[in-house]
N, C-alpha and C. Protein backbone atom coordinates (compact mmCIF):
# COMPACT_ATOMS: atom_id res chain seq x y z
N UNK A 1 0.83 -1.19 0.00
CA UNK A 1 0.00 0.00 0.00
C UNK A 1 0.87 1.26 0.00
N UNK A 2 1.71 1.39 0.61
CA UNK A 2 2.79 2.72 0.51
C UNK A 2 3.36 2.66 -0.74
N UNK A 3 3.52 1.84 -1.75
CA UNK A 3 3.54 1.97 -2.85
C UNK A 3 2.53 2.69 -3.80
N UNK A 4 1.47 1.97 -3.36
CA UNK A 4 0.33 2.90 -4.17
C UNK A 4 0.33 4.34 -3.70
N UNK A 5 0.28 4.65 -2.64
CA UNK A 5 0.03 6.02 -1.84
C UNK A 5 1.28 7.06 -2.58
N UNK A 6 2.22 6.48 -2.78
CA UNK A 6 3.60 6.99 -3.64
C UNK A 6 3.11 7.60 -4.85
N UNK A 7 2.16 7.00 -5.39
CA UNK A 7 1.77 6.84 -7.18
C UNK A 7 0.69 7.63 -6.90
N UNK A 8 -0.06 8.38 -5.81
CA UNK A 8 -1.10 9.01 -6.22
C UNK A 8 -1.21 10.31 -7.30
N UNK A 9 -0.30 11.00 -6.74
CA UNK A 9 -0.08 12.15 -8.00
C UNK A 9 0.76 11.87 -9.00
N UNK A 10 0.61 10.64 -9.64
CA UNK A 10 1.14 10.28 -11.20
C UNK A 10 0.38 9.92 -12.44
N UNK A 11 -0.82 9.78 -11.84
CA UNK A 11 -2.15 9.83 -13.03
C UNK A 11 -1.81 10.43 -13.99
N UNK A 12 -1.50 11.61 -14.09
CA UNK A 12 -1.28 12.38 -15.34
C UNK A 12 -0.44 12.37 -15.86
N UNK A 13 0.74 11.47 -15.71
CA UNK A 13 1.77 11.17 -16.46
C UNK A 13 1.11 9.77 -16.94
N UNK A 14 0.40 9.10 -17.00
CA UNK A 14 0.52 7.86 -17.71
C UNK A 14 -0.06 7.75 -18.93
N UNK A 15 -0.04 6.82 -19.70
CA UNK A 15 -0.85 6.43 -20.76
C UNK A 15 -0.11 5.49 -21.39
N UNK A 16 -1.10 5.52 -23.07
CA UNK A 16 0.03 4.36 -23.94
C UNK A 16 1.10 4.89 -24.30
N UNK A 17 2.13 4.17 -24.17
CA UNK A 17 3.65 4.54 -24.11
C UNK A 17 3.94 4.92 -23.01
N UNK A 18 3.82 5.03 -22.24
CA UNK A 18 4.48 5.47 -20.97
C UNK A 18 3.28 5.30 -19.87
N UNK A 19 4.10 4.22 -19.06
CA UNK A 19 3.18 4.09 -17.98
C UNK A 19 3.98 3.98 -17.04
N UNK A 20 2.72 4.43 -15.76
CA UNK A 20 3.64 4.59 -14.62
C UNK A 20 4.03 3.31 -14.12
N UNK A 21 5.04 2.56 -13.14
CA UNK A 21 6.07 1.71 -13.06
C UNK A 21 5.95 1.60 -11.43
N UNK A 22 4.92 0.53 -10.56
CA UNK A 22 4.78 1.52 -9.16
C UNK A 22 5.93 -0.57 -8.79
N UNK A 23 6.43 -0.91 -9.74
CA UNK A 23 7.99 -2.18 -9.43
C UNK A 23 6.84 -3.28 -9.84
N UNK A 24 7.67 -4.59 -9.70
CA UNK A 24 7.16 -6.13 -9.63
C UNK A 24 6.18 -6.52 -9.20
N UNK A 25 5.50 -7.03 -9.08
CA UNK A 25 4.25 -7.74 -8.25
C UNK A 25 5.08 -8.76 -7.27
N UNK A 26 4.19 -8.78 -6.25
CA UNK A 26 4.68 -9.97 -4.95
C UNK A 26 3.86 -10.47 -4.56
N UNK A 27 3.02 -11.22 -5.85
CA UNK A 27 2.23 -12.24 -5.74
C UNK A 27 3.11 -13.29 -5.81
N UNK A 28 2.67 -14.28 -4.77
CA UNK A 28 2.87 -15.42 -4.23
C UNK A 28 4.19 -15.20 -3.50
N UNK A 29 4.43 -14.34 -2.83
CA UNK A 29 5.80 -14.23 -2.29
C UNK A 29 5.45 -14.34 -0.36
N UNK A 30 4.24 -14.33 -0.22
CA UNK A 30 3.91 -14.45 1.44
C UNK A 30 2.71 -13.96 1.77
N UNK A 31 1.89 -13.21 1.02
CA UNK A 31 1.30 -12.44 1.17
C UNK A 31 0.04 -14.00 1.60
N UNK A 32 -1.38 -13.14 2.41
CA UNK A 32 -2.68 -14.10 2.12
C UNK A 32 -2.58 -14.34 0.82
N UNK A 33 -4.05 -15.35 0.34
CA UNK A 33 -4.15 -15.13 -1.19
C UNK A 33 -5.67 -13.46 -1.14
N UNK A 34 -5.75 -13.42 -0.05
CA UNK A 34 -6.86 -12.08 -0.17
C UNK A 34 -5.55 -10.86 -0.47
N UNK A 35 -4.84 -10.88 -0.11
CA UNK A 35 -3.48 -9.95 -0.29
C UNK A 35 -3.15 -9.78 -1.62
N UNK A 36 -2.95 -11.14 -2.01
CA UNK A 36 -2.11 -11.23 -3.35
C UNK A 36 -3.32 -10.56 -4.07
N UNK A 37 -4.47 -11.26 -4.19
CA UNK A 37 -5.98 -10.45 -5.21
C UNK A 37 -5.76 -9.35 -5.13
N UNK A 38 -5.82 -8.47 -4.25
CA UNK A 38 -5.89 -6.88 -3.57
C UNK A 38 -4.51 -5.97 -4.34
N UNK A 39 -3.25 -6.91 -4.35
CA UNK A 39 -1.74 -6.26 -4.64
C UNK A 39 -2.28 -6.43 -6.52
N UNK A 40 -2.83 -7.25 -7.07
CA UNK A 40 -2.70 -7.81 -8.60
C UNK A 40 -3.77 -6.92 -9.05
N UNK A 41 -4.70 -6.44 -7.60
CA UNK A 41 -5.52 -5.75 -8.90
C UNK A 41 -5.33 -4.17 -8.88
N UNK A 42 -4.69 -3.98 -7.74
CA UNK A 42 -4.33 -2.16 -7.44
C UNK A 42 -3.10 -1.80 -8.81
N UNK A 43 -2.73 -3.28 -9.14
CA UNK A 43 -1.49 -2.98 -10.13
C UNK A 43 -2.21 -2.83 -11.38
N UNK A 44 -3.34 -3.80 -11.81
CA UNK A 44 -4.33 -3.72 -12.65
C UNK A 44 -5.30 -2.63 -13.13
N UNK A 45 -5.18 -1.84 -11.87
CA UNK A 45 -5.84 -0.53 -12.04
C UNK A 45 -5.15 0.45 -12.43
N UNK A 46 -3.72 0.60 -12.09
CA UNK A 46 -2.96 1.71 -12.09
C UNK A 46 -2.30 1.69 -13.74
N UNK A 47 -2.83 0.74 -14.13
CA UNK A 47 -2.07 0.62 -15.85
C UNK A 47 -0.77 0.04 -15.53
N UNK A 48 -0.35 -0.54 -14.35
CA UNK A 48 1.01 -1.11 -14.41
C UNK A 48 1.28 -2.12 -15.32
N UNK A 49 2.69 -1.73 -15.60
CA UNK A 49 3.24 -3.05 -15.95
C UNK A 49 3.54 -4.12 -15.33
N UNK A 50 3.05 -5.33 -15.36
CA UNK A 50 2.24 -6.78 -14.92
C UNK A 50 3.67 -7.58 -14.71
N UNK A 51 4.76 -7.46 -14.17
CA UNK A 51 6.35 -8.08 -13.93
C UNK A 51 5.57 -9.01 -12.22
N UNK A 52 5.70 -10.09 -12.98
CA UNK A 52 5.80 -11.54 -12.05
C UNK A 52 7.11 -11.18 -11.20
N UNK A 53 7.35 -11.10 -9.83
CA UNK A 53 7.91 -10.72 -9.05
C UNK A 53 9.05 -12.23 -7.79
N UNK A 54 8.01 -13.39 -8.30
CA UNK A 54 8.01 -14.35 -7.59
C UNK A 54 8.65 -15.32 -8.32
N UNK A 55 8.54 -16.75 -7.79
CA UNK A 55 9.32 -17.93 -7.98
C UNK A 55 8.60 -18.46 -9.11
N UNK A 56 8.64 -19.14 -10.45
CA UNK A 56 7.55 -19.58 -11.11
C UNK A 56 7.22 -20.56 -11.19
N UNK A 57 8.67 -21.74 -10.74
CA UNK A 57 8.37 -22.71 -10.60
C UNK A 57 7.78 -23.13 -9.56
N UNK A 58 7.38 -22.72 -8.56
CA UNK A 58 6.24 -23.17 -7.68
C UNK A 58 5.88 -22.71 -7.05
N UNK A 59 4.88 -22.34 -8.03
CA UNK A 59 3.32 -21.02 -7.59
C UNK A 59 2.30 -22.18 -7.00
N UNK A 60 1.76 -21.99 -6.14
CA UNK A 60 0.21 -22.59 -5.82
C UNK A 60 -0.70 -22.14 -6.76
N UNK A 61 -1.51 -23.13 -6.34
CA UNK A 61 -2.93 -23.03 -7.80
C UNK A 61 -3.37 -21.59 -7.48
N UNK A 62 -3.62 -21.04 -6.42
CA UNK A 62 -3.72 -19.66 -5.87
C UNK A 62 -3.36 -19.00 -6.72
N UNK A 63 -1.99 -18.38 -6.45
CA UNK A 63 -0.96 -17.92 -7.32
C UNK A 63 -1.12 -17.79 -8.96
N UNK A 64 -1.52 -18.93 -9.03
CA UNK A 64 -1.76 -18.50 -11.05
C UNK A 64 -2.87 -18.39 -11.08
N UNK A 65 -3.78 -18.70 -10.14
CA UNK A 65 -5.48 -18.47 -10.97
C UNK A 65 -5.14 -16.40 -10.58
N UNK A 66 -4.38 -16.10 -9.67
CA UNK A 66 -4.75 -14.87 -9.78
C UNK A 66 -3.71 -14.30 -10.89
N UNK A 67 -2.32 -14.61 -11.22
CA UNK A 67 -1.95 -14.22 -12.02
C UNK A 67 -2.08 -14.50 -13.64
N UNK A 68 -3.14 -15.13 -13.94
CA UNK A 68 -3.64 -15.66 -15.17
C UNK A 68 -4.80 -15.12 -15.33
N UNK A 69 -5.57 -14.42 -14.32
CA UNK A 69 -7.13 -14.11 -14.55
C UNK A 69 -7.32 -12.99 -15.82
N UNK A 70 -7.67 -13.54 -17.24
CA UNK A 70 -7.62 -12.67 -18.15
C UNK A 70 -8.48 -11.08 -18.24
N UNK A 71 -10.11 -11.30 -17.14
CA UNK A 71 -10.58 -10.48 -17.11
C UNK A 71 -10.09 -9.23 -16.20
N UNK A 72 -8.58 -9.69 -14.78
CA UNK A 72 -8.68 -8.73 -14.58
C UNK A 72 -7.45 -8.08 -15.53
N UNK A 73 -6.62 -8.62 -15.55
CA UNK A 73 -5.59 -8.59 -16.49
C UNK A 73 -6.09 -7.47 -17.95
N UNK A 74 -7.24 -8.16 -18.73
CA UNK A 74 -7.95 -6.67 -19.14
C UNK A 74 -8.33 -5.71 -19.17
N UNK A 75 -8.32 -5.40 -17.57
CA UNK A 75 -8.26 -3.96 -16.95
C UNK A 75 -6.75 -3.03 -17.02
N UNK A 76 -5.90 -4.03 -17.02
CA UNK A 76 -4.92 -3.23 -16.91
C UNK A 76 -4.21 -3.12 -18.40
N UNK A 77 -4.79 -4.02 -19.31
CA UNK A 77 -4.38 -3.77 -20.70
C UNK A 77 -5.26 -2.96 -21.73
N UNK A 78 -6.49 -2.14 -20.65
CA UNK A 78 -7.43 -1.44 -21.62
C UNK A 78 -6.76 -0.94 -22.73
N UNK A 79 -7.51 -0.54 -23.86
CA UNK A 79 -6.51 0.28 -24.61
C UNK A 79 -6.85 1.74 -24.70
N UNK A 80 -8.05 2.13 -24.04
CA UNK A 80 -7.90 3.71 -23.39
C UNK A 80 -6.55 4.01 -22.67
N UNK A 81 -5.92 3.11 -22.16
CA UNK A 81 -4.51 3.96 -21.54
C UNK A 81 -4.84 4.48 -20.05
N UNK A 82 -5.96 4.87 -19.81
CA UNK A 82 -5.74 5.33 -18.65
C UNK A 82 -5.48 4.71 -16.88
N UNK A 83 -4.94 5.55 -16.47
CA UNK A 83 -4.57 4.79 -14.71
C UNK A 83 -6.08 5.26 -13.88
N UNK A 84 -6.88 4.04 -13.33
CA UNK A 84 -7.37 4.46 -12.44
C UNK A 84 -6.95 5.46 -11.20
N UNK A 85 -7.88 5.72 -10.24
CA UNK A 85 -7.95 6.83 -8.96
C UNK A 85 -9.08 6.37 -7.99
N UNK A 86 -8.21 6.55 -6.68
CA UNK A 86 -9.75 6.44 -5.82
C UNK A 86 -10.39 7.69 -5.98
N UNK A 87 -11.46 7.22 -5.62
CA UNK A 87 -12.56 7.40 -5.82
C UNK A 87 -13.00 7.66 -4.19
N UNK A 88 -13.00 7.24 -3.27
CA UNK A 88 -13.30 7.52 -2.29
C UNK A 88 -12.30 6.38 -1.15
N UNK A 89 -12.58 7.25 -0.12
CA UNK A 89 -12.28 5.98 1.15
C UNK A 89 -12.93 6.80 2.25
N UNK A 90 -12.92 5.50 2.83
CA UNK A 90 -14.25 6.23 4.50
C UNK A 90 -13.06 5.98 5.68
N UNK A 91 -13.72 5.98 6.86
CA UNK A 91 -13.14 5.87 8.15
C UNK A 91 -13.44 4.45 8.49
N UNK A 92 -13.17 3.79 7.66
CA UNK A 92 -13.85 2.04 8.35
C UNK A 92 -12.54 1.14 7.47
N UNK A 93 -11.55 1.85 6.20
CA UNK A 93 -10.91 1.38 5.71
C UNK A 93 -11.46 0.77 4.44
N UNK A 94 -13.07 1.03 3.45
CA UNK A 94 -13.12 0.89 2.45
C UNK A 94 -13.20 1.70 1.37
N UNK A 95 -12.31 1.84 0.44
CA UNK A 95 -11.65 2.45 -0.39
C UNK A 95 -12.44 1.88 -1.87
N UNK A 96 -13.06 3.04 -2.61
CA UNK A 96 -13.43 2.80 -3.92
C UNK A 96 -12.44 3.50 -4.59
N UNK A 97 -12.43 2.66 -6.11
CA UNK A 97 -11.42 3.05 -6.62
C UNK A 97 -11.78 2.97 -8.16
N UNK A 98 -11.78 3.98 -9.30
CA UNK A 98 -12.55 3.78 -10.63
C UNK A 98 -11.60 3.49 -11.56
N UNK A 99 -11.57 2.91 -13.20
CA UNK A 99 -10.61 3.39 -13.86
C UNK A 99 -11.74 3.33 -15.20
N UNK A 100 -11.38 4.40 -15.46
CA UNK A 100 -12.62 4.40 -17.33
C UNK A 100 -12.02 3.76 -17.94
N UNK A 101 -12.39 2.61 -19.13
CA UNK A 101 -12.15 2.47 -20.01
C UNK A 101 -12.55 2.84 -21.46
N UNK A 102 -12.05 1.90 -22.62
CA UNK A 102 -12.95 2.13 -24.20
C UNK A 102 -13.88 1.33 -23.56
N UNK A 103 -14.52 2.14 -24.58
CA UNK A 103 -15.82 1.86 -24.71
C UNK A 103 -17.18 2.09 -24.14
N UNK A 104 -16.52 3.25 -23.16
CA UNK A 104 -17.60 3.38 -22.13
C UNK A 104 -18.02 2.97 -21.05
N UNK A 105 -17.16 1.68 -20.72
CA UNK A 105 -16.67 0.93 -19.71
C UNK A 105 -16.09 1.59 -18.76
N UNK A 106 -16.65 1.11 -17.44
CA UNK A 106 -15.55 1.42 -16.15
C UNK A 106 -15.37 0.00 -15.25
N UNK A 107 -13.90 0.20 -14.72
CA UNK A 107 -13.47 -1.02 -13.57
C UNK A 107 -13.69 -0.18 -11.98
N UNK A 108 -14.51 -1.20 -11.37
CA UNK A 108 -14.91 -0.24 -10.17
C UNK A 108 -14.41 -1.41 -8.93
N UNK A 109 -13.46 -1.01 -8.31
CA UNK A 109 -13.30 -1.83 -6.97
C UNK A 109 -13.16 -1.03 -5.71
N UNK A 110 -13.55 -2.38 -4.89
CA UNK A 110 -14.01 -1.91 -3.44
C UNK A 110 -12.84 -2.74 -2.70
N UNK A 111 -12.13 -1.61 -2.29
CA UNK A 111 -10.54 -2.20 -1.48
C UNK A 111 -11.24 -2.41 0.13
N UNK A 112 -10.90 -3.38 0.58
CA UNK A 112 -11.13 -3.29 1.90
C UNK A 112 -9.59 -3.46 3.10
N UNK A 113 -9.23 -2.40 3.31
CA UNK A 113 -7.76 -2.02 3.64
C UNK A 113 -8.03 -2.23 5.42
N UNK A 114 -9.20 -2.63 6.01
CA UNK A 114 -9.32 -2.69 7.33
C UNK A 114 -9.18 -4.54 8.08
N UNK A 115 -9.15 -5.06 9.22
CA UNK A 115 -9.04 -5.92 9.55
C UNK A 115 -10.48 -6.65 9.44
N UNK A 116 -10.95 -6.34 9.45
CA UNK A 116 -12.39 -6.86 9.44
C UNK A 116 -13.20 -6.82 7.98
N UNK A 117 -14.67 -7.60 7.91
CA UNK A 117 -15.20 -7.80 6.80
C UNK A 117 -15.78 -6.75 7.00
N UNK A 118 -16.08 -5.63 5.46
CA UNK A 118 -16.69 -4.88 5.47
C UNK A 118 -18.10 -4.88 4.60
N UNK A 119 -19.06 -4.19 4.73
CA UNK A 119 -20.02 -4.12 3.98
C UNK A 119 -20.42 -3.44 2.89
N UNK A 120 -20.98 -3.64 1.62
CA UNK A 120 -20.68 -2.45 0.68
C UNK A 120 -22.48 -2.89 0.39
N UNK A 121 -23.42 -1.30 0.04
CA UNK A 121 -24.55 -1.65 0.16
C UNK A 121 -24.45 -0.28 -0.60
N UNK A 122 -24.74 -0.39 -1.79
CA UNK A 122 -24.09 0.87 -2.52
C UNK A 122 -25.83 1.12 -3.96
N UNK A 123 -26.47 2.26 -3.65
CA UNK A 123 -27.45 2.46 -5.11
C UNK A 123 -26.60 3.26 -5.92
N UNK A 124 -26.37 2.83 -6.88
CA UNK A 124 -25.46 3.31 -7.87
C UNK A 124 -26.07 4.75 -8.40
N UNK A 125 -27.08 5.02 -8.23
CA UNK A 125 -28.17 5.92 -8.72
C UNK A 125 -27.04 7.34 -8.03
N UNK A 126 -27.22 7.14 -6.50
CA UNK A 126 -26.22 7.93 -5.61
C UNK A 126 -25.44 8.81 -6.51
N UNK A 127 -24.80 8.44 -7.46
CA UNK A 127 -23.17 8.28 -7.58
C UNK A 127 -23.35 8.89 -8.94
N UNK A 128 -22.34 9.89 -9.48
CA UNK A 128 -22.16 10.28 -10.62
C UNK A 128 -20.44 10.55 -10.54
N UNK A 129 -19.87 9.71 -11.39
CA UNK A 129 -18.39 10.17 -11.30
C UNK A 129 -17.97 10.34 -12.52
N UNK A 130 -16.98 11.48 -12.39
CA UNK A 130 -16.53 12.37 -13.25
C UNK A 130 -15.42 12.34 -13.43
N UNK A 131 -14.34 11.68 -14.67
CA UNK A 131 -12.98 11.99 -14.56
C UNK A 131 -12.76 12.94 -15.26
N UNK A 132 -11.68 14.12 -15.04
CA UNK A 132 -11.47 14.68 -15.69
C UNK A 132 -10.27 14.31 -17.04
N UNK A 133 -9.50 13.28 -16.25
CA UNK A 133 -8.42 13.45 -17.01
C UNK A 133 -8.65 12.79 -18.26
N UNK A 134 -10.17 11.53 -18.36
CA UNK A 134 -10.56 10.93 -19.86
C UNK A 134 -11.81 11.47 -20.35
N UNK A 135 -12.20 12.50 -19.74
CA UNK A 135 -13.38 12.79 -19.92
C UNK A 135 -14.57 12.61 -19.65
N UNK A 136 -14.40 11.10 -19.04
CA UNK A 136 -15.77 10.22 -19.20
C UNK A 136 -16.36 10.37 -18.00
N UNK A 137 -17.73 9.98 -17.71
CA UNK A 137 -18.58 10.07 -16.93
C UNK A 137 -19.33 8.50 -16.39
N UNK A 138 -19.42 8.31 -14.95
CA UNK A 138 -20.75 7.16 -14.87
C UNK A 138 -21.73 7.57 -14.27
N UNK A 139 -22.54 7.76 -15.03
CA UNK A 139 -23.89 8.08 -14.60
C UNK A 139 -25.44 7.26 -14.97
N UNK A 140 -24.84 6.26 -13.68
CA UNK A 140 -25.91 5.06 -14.48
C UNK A 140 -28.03 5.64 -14.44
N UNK A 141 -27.74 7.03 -14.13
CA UNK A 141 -29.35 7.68 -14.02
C UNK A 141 -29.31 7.49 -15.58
N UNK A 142 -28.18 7.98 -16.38
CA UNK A 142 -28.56 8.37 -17.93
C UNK A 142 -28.31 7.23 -18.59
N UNK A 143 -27.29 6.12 -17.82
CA UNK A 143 -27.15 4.79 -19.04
C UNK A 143 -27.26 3.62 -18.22
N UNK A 144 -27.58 1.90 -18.93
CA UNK A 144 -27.57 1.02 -17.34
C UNK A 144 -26.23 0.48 -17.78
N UNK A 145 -25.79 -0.29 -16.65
CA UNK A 145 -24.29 -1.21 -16.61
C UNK A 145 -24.53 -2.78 -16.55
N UNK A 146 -23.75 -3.42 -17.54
CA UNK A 146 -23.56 -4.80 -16.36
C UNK A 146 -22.83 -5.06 -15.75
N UNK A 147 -22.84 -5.32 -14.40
CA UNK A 147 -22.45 -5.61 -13.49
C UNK A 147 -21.78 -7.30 -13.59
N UNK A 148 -19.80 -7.32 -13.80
CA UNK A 148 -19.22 -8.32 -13.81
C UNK A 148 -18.44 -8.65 -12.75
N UNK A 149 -18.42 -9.46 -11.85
CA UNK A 149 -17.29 -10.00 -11.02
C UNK A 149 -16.35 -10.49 -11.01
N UNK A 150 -14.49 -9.91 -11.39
CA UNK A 150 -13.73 -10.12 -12.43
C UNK A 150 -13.39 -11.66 -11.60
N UNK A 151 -13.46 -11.02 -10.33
CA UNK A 151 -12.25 -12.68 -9.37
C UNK A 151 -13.64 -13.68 -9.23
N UNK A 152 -14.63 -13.46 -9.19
CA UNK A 152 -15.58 -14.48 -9.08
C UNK A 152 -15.92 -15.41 -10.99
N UNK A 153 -15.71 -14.11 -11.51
CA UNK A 153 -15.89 -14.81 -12.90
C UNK A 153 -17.34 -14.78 -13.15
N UNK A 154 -18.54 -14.07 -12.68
CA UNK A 154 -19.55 -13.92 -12.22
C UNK A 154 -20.59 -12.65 -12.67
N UNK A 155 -21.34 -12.44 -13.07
CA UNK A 155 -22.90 -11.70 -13.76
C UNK A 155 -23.30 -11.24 -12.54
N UNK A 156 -23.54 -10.44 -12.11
CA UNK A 156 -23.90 -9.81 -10.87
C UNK A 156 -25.51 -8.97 -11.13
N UNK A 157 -25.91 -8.57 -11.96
CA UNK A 157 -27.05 -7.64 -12.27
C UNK A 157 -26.34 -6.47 -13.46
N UNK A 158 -27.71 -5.43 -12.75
CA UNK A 158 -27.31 -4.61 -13.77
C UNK A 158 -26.94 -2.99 -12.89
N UNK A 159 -26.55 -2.17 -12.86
CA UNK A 159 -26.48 -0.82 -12.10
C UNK A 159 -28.20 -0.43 -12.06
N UNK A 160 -29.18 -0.94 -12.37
CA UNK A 160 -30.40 -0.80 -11.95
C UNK A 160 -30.88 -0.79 -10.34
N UNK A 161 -30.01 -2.39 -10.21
CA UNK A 161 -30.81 -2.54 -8.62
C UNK A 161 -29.45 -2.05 -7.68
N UNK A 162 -29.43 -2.11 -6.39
CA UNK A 162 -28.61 -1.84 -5.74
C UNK A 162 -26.90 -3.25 -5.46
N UNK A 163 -25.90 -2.55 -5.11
CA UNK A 163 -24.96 -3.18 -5.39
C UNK A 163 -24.62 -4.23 -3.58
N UNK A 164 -25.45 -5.37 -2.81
CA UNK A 164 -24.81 -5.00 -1.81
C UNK A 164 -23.76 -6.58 -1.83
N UNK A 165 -22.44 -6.44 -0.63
CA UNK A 165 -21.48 -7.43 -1.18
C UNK A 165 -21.30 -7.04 0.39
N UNK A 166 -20.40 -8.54 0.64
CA UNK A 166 -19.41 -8.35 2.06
C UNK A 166 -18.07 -8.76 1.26
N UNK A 167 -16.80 -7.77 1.52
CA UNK A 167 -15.58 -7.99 1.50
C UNK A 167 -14.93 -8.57 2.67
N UNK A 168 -14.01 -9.69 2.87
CA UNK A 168 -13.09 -9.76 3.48
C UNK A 168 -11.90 -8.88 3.67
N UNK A 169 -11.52 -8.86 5.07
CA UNK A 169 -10.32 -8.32 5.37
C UNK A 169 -9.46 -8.53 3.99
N UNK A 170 -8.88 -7.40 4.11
CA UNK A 170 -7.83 -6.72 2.88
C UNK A 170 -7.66 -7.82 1.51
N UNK A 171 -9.26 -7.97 1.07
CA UNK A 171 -9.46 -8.60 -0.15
C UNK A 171 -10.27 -7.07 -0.76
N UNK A 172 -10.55 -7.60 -2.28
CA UNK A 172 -11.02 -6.50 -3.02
C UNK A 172 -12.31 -7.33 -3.86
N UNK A 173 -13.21 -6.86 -4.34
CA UNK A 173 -14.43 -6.78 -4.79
C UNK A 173 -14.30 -6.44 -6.15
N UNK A 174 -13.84 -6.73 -7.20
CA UNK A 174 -13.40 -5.96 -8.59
C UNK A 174 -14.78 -6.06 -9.98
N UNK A 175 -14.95 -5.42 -9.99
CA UNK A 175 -15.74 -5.31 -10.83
C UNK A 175 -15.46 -4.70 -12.27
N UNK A 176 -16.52 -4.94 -13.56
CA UNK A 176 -16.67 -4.37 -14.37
C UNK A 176 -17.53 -3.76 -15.06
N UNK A 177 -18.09 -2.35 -15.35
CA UNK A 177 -19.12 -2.11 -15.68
C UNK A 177 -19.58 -2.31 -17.12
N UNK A 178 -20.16 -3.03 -17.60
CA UNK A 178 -20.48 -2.89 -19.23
C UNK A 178 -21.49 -2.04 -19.65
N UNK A 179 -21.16 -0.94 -20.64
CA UNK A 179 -22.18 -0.16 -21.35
C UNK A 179 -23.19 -0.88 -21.81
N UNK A 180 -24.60 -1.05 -21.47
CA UNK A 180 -25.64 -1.62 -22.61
C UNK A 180 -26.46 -1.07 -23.57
């Protein structure tokens, strides 16, 4: 996490051709596997470059289902270019975090950076977010989403009904929104 916190004011240096560089991944190096999810996808968001950090010859099944997961792995190879940003964090330690993509697409995760399971009970209606730096907007009042669960692999609804989920301690919730 002090890595990420490092990279907050570098958004605006990134894109295609040049992205920001926040080092290796240290998946499978000790971490939980709720750790490793949480470290693979903050890297996934930030447009990092995806450098296996660890041993390869003997990863646990853990270990590669998270470093093989193509959908989240597509977050970080959008070809909009851009680095996600939180988006918010509360006093309980859960941290939203957006990144726009093409197409009208956004990746929306719910970091849970506290010791305990947190609750996310979220009407998307609430919520209008605005990046400046791609332009784009989610404003599911004017368009609906589908709602994908990248680590579950999973159809969740649509940004119609309300979003509610329990996170585990310092696991993440990753989602994808699809334009319909």
């Amino acid at each position: 996490m002090k890595i990420v916190e490092m990279r907050k004011d570098m958004r605006k240096y990134a894109g295609p051709g040049h992205w920001n560089d926040p080092d290796m991944l240290e998946v499978g190096n000790g971490m939980s596997v709720s750790e490793d999810r949480s470290h693979f996808t903050l890297w996934c968001l930030l447009a990092a470059p995806l450098i296996a950090g660890n041993d390869l010859r003997g990863m646990s099944k853990e270990t590669i289902q998270i470093l093989t997961n193509r959908e989240v792995i597509a977050i970080d190879q959008d070809s909009l270019g851009v680095q996600g940003f939180r988006y918010n964090d509360d006093e309980e330690g859960l941290e939203v975090w957006m990144k726009p993509l093409s197409h009208g697409d956004w990746a929306v995760c719910f970091l849970n950076r506290s010791a305990k399971t947190e609750k996310v009970d979220l009407d998307w209606s609430n919520h209008v977010i605005q990046d400046d730096l791609s332009r784009m907007a989610l404003n599911t009042n004017e368009a609906v989403y589908a709602i994908r669960d990248l680590w579950k692999k999973k159809d969740l609804g649509t940004t119609k009904g309300k979003l509610v989920a329990e996170i585990s301690s310092h696991d993440v919730l990753m989602l994808r929104l699809t334009k319909q």
